[in-house]
C-alpha atoms as a PDB file:
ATOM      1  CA  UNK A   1      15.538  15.536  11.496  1.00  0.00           C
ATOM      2  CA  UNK A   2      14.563  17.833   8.340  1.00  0.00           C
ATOM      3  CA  UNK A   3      11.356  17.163   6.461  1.00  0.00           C
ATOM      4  CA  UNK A   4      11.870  15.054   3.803  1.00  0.00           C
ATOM      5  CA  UNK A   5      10.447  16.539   0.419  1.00  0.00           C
ATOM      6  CA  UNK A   6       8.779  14.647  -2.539  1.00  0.00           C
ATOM      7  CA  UNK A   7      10.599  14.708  -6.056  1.00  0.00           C
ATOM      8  CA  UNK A   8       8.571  17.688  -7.384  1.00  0.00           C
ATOM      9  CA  UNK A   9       8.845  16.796 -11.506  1.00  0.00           C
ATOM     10  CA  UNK A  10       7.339  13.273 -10.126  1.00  0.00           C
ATOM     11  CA  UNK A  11       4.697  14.994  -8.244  1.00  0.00           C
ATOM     12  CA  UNK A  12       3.335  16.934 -11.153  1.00  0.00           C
ATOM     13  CA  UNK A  13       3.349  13.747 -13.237  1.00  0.00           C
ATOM     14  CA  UNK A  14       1.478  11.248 -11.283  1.00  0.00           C
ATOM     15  CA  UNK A  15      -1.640  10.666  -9.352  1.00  0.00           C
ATOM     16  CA  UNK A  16      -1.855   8.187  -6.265  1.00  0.00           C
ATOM     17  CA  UNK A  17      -4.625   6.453  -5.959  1.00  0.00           C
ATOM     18  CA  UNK A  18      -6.774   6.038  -2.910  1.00  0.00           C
ATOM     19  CA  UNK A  19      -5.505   2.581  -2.808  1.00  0.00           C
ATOM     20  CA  UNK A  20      -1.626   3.188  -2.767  1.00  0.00           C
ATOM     21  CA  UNK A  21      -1.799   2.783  -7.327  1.00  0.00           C
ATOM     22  CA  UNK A  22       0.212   4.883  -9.052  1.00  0.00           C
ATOM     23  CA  UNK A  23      -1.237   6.424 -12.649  1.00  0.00           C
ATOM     24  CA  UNK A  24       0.267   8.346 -15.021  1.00  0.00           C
ATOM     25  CA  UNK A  25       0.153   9.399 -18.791  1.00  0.00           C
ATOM     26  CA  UNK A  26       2.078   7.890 -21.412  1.00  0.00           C
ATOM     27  CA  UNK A  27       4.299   9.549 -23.328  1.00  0.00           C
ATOM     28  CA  UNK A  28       4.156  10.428 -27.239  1.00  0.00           C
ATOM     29  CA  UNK A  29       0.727  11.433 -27.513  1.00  0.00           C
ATOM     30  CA  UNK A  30       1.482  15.188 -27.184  1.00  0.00           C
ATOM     31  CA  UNK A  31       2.224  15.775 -30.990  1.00  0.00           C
ATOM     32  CA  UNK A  32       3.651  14.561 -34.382  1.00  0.00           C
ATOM     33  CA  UNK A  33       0.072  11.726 -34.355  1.00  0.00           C
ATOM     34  CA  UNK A  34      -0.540  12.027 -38.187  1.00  0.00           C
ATOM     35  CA  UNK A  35       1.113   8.576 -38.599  1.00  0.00           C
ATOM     36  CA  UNK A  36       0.191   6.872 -35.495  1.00  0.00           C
ATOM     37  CA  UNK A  37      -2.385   4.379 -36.293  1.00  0.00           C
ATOM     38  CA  UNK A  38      -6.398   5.155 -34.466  1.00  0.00           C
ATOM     39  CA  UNK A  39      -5.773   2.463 -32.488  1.00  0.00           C
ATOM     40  CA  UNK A  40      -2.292   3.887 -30.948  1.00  0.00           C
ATOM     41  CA  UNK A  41      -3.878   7.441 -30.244  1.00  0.00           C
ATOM     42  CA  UNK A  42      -6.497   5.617 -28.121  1.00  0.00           C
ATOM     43  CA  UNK A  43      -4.661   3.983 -26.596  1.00  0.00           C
ATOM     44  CA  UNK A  44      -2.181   6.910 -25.590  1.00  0.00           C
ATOM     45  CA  UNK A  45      -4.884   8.789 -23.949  1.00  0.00           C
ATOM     46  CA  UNK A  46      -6.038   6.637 -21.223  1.00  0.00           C
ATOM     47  CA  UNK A  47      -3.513   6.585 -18.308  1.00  0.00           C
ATOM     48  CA  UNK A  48      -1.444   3.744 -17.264  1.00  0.00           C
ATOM     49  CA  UNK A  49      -0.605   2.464 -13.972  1.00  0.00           C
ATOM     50  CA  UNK A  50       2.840   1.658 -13.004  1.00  0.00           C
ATOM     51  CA  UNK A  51       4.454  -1.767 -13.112  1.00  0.00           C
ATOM     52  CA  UNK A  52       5.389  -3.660  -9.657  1.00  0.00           C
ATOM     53  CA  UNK A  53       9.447  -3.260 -10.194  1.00  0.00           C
ATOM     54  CA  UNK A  54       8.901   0.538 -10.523  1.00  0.00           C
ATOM     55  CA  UNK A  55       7.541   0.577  -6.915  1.00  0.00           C
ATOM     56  CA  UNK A  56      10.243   0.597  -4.943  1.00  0.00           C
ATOM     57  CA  UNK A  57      11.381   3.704  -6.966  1.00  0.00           C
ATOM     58  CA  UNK A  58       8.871   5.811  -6.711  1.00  0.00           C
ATOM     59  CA  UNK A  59       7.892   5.197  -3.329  1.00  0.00           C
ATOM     60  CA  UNK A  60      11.249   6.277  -2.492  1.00  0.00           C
ATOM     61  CA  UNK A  61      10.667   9.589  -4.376  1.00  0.00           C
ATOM     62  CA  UNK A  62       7.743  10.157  -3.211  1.00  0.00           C
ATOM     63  CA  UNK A  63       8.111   9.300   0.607  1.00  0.00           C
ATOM     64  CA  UNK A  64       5.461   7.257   0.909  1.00  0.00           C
ATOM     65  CA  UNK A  65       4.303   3.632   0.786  1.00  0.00           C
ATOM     66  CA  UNK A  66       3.059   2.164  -2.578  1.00  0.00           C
ATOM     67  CA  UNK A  67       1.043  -0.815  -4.084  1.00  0.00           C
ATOM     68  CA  UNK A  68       1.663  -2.141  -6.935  1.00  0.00           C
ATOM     69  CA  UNK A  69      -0.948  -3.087  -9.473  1.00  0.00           C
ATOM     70  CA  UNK A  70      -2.738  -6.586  -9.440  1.00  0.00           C
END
């Protein structure tokens, strides 16, 4: 059977935690922040980890088993 590869773009996006977690940055903090408030800004530059239903979906990209967040 051939090797099965991980979604690349994904791969460059994400880090997996030792745990099984997945974290990523959110998006819209790369430019046009004049009018986002302080608060907002902050807020965009700490990363996020993904949501339970998005498990299943990136586990399958990814090729490997995944936990979701508590």
């Amino acid at each position: 059977m051939p090797t099965l590869k991980s979604h690349k773009g994904l791969a460059k996006r994400i880090k997996v935690t030792a745990r099984g977690k997945v974290k990523f940055s959110r998006v819209g903090s790369g430019h046009l922040l004049s009018h986002k408030s302080g608060d907002k800004r902050r807020r965009l530059r700490q990363r996020s980890v993904a949501a339970k239903g998005d498990m299943k979906r990136l586990g399958a990209m990814l090729h490997r088993p995944l936990t979701p967040r508590d």
